[in-house]
C-alpha atoms as a PDB file:
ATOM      1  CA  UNK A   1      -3.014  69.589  13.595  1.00  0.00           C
ATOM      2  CA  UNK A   2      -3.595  66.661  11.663  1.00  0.00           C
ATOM      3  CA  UNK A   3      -5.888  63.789  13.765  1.00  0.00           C
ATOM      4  CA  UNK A   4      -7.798  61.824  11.504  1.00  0.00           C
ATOM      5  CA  UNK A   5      -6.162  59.845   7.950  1.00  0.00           C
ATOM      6  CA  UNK A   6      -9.206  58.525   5.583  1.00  0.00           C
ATOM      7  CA  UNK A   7      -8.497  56.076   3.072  1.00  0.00           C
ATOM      8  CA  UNK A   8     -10.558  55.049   0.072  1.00  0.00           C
ATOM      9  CA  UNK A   9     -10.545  51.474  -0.967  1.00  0.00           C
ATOM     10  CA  UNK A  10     -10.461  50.255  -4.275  1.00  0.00           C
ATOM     11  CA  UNK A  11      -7.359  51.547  -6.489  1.00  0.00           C
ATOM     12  CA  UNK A  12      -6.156  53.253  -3.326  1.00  0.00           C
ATOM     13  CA  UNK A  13      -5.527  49.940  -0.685  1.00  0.00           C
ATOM     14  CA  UNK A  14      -5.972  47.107  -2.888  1.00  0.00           C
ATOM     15  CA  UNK A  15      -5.653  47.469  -7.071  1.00  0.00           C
ATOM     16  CA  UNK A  16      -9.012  46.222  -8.026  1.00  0.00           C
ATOM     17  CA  UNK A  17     -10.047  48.581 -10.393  1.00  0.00           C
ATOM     18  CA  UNK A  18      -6.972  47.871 -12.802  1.00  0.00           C
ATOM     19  CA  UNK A  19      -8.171  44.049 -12.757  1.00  0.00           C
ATOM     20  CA  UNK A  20     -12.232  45.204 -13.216  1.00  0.00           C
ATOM     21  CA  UNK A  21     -11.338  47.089 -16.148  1.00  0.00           C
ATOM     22  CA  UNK A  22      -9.074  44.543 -17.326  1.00  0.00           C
ATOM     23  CA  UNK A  23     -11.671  41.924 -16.796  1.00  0.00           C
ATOM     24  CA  UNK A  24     -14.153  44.261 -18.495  1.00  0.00           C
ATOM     25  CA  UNK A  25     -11.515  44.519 -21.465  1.00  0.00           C
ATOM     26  CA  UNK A  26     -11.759  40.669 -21.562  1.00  0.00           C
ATOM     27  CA  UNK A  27     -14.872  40.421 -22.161  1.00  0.00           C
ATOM     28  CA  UNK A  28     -15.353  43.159 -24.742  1.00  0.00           C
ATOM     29  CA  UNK A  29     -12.475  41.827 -27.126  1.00  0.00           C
ATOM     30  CA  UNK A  30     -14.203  38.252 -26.950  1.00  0.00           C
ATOM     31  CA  UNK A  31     -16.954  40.403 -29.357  1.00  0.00           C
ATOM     32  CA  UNK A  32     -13.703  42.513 -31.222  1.00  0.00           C
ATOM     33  CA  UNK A  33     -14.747  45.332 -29.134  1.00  0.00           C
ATOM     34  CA  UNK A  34     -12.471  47.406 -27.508  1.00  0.00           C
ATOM     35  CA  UNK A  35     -13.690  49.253 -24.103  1.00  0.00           C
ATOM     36  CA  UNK A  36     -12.529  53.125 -23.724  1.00  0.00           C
ATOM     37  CA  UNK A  37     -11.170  54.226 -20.580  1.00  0.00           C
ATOM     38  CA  UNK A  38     -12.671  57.816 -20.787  1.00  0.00           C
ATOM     39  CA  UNK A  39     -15.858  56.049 -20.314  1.00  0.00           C
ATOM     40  CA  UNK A  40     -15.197  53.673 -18.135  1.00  0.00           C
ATOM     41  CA  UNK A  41     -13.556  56.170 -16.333  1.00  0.00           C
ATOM     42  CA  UNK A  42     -16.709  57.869 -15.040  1.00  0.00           C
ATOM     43  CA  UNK A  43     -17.324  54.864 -12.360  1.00  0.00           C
ATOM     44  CA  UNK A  44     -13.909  54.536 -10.977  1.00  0.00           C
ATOM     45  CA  UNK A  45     -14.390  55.644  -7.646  1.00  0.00           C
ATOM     46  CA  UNK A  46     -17.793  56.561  -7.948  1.00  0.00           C
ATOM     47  CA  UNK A  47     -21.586  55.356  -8.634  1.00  0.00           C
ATOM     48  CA  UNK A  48     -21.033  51.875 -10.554  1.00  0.00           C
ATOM     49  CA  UNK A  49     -24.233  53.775 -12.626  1.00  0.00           C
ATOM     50  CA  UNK A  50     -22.764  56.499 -14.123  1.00  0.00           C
ATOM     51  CA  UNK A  51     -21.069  54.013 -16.631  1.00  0.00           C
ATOM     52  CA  UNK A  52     -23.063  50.760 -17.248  1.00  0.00           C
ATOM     53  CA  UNK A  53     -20.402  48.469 -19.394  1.00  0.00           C
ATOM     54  CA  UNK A  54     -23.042  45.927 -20.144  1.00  0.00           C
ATOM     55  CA  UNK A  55     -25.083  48.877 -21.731  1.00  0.00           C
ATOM     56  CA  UNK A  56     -22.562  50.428 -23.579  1.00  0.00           C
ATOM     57  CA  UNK A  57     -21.279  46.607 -25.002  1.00  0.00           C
ATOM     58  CA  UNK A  58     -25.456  45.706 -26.242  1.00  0.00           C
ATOM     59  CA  UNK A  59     -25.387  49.022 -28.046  1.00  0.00           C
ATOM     60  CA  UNK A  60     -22.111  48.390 -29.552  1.00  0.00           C
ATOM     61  CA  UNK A  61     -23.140  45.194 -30.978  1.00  0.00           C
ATOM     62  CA  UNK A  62     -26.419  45.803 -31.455  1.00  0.00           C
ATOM     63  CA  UNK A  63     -28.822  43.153 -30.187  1.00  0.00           C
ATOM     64  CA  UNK A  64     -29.371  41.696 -26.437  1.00  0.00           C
ATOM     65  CA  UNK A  65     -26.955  40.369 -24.667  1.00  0.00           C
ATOM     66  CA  UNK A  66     -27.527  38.054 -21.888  1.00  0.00           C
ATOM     67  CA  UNK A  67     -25.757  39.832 -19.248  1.00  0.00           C
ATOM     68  CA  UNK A  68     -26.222  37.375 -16.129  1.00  0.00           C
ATOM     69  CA  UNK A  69     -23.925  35.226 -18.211  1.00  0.00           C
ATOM     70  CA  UNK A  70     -21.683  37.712 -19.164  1.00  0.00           C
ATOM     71  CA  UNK A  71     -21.448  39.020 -15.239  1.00  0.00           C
ATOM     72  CA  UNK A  72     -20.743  35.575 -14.384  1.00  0.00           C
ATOM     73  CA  UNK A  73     -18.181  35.563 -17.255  1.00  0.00           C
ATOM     74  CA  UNK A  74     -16.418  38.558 -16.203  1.00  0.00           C
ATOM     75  CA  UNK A  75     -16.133  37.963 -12.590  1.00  0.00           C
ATOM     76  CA  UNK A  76     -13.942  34.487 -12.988  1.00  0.00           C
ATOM     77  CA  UNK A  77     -11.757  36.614 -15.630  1.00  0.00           C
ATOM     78  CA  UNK A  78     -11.328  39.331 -12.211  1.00  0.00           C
ATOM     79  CA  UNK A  79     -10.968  36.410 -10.152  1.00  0.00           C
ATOM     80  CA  UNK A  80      -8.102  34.717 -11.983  1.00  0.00           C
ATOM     81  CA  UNK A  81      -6.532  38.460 -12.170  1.00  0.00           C
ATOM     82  CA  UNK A  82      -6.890  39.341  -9.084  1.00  0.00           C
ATOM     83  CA  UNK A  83      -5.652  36.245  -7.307  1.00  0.00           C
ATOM     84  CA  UNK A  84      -2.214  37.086  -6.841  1.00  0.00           C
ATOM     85  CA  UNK A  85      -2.704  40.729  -6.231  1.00  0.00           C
ATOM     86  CA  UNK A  86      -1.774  41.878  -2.255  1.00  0.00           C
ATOM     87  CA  UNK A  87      -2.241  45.651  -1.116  1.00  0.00           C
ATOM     88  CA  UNK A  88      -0.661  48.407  -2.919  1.00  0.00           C
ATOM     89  CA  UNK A  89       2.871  49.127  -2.080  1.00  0.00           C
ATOM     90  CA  UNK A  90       3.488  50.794   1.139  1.00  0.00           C
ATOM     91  CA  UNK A  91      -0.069  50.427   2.519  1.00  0.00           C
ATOM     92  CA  UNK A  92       0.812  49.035   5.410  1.00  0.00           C
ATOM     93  CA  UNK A  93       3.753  51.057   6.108  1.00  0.00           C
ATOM     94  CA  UNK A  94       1.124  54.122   5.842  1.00  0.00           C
ATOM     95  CA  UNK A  95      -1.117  52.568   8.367  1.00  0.00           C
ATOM     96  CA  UNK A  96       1.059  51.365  10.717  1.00  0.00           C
ATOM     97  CA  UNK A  97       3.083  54.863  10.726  1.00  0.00           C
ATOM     98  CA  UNK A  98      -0.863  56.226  11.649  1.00  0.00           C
ATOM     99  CA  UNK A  99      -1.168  53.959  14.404  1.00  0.00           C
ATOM    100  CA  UNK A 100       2.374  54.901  15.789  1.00  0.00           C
ATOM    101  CA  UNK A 101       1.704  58.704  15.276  1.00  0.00           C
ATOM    102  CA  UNK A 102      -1.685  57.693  17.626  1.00  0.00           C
ATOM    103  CA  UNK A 103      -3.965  58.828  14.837  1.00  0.00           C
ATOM    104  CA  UNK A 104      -7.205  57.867  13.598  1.00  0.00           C
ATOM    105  CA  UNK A 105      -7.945  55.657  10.863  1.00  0.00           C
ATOM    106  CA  UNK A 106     -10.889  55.890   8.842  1.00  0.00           C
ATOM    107  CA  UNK A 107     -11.931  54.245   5.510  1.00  0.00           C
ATOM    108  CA  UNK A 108     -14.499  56.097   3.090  1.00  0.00           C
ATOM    109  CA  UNK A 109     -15.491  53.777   0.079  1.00  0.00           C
ATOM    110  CA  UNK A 110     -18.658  53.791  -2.387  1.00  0.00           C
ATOM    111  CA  UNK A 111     -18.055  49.798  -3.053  1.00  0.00           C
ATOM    112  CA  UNK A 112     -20.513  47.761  -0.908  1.00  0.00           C
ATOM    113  CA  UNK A 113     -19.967  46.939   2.492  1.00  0.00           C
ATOM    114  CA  UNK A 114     -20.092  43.279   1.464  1.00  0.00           C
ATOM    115  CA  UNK A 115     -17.233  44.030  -1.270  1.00  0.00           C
ATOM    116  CA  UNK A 116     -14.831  45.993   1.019  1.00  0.00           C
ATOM    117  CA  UNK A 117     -14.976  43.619   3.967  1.00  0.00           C
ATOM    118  CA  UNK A 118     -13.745  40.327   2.421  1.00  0.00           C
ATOM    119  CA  UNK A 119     -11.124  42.184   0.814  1.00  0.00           C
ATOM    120  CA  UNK A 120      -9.534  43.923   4.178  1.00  0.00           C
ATOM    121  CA  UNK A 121     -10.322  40.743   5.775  1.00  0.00           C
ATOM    122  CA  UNK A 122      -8.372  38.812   3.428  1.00  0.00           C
ATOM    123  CA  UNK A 123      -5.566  41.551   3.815  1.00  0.00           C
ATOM    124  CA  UNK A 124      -5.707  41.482   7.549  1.00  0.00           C
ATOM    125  CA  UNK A 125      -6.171  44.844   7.366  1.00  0.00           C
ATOM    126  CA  UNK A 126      -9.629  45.162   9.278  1.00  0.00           C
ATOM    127  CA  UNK A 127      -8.148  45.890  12.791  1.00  0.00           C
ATOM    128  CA  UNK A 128      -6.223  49.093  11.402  1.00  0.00           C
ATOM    129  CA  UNK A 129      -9.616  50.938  10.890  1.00  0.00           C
ATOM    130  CA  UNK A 130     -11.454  52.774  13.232  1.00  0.00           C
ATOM    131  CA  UNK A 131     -14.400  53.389  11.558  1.00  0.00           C
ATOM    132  CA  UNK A 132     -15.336  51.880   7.891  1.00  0.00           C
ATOM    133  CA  UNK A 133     -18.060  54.139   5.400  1.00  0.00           C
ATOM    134  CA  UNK A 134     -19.211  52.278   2.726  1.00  0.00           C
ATOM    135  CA  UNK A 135     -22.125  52.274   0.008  1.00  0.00           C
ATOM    136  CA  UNK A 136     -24.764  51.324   2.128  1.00  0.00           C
ATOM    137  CA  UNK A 137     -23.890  54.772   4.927  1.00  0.00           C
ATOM    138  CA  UNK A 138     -24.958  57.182   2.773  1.00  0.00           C
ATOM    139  CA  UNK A 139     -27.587  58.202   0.463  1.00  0.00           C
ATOM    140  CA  UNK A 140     -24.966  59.792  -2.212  1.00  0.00           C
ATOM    141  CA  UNK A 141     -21.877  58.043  -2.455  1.00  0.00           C
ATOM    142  CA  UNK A 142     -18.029  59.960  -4.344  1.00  0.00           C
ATOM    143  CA  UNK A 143     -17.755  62.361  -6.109  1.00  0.00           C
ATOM    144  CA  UNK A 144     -20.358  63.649  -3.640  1.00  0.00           C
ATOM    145  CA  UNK A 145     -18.768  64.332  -0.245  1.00  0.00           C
ATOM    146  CA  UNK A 146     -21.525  62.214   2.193  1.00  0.00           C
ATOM    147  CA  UNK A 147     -18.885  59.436   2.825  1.00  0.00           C
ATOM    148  CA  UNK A 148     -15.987  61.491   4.314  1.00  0.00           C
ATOM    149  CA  UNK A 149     -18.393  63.918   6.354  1.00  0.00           C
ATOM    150  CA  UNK A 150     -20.000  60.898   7.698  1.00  0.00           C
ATOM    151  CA  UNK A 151     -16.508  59.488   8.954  1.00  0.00           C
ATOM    152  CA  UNK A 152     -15.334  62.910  10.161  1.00  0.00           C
ATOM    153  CA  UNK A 153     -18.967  63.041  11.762  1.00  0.00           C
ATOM    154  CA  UNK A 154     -17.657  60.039  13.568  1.00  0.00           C
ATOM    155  CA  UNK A 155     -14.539  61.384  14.643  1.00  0.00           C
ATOM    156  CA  UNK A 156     -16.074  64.487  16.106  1.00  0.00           C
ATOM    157  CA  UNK A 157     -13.031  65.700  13.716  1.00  0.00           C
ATOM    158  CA  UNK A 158     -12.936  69.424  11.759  1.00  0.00           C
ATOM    159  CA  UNK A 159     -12.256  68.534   8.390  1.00  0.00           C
ATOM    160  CA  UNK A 160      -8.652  71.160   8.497  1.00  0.00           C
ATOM    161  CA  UNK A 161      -7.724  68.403  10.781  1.00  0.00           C
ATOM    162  CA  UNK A 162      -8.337  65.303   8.264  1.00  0.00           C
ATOM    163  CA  UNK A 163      -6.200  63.914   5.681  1.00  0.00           C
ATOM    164  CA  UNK A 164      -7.994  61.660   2.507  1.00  0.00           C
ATOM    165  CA  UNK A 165      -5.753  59.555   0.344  1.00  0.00           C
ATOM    166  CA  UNK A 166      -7.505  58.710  -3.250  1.00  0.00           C
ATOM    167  CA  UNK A 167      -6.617  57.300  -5.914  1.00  0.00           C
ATOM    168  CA  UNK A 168      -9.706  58.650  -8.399  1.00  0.00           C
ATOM    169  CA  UNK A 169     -11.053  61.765  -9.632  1.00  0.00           C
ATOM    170  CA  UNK A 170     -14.088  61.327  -8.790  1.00  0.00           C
ATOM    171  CA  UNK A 171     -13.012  60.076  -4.854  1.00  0.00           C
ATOM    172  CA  UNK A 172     -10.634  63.447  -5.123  1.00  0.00           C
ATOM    173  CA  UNK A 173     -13.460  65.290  -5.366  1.00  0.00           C
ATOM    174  CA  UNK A 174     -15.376  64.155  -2.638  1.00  0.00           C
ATOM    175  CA  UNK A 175     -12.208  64.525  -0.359  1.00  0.00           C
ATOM    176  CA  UNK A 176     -11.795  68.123  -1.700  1.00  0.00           C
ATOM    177  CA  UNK A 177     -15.544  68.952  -1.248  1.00  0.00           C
ATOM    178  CA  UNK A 178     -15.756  68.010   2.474  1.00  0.00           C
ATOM    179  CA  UNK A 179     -13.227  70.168   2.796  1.00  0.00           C
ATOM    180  CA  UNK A 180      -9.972  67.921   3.710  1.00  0.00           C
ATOM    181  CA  UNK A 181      -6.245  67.822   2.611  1.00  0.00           C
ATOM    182  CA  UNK A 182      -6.377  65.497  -0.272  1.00  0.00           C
ATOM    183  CA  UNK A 183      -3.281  63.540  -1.479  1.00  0.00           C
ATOM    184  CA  UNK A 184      -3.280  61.484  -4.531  1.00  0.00           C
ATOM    185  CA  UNK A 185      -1.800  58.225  -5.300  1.00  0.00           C
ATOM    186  CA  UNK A 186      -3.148  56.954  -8.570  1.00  0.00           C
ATOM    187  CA  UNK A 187      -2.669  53.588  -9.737  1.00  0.00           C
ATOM    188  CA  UNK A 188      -1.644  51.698 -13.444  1.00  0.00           C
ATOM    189  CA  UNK A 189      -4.705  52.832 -13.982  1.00  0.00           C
ATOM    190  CA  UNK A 190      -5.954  55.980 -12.867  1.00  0.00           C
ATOM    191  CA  UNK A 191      -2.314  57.579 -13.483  1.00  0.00           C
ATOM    192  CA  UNK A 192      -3.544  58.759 -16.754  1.00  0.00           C
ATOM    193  CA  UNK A 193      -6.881  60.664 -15.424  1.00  0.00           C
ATOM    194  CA  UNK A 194      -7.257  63.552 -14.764  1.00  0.00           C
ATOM    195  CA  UNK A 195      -6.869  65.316 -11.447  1.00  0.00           C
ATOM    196  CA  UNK A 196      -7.346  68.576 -11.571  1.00  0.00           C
ATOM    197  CA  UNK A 197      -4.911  70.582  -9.427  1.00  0.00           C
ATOM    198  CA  UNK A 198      -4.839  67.810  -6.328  1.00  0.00           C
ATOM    199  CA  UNK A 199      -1.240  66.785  -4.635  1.00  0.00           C
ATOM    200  CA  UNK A 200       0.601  63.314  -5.700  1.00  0.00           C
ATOM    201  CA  UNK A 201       2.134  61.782  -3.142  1.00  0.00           C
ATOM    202  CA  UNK A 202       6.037  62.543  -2.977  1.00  0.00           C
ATOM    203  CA  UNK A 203       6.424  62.411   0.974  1.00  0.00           C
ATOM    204  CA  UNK A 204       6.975  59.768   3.329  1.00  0.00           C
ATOM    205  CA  UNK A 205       4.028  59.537   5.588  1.00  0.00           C
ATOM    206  CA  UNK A 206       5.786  61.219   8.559  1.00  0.00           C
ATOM    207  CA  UNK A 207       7.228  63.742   6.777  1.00  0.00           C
ATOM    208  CA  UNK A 208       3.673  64.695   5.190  1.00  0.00           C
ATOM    209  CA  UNK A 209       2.001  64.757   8.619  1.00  0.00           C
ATOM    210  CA  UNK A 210       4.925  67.347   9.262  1.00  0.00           C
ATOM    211  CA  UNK A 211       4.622  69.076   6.777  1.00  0.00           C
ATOM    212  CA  UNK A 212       0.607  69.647   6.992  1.00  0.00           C
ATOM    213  CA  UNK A 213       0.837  70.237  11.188  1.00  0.00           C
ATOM    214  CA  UNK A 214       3.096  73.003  10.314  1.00  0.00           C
END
């Protein structure tokens, strides 16, 4: 029986990583330089270091590039993006079904603890959570499974008994690798990554908890 939902953040609850990349994109074309999102692609949901954008953008142009500045730069272009941009489409519906099917609620993200909490706070979404996992929890963060085991740690939960909703490769995989039932829901920007063999989401929430208990 199912007891214990996991979320991720970013992508999954709130769209941020459209408006990173499209702040990084920003930035990039102010040198005529356009950023790929096969490469970028290798941070979404993961280690911000297994892409460095600032990196790849010196070599590109070849010379130093004050990157404070450009930091600086890029966050107000994410900023002005972002502004308008609530949770994802039926987020809340999905928690509050949890709640109502007396469920536990956890939230597994590699972002920063100081990242993830302004954002659910600003959401009103803190109370829904049971327990929150974020970069600073673990030693390894996604595609390496320390995240979810630490939540289901929490829990006291078997991982057959866990659900993880991602919207990244990389996040899959660290879902799939401690061993839960993973469910996709990309977003306008990770729909075109790939994802292996992993479930999209085509079932209301109740009927999925249905379907998985039986």
């Amino acid at each position: 029986m199912i007891e214990v939902v996991i979320f991720d953040f970013d992508g999954l609850i709130r769209d941020t990583e459209t408006f990173e990349f499209f702040s990084f994109q920003e930035v990039f074309r102010l040198h005529d330089i356009e950023l790929p999102l096969e490469l970028y692609s290798k941070r979404i949901g993961g280690h911000m270091n297994a892409f460095d954008p600032y990196s790849y953008l010196q070599d590109c142009i070849g010379r130093p590039i004050n990157r404070e500045e450009l930091r600086m730069l890029r966050r107000q272009k994410y900023d002005m993006l972002i502004q308008n941009e609530k949770e994802r489409p039926g987020v809340v519906n999905y928690l509050n079904s949890a709640k109502n099917l007396g469920l536990k609620i956890g939230l597994a993200s590699s972002a920063p603890y100081d990242w993830v909490m302004p954002n659910l706070e600003e959401l009103n979404l803190v109370g829904y959570f049971d327990c929150i996992r974020t970069h600073e929890d673990v030693k390894n963060v996604k595609p390496d499974p320390e995240l979810y085991l630490n939540v289901l740690d929490y829990f006291g939960v078997n991982s057959q008994n866990a659900i993880a909703f991602e919207d990244s490769p990389n996040g899959a995989k660290a879902a799939r690798a401690a061993g839960m039932h993973t469910v996709i829901v990309p977003n306008e920007l990770t729909k075109g990554l790939f994802f292996d063999d992993y479930s999209m989401l085509e079932l209301e929430f109740e009927r999925l908890i249905q379907t998985l208990n039986s």
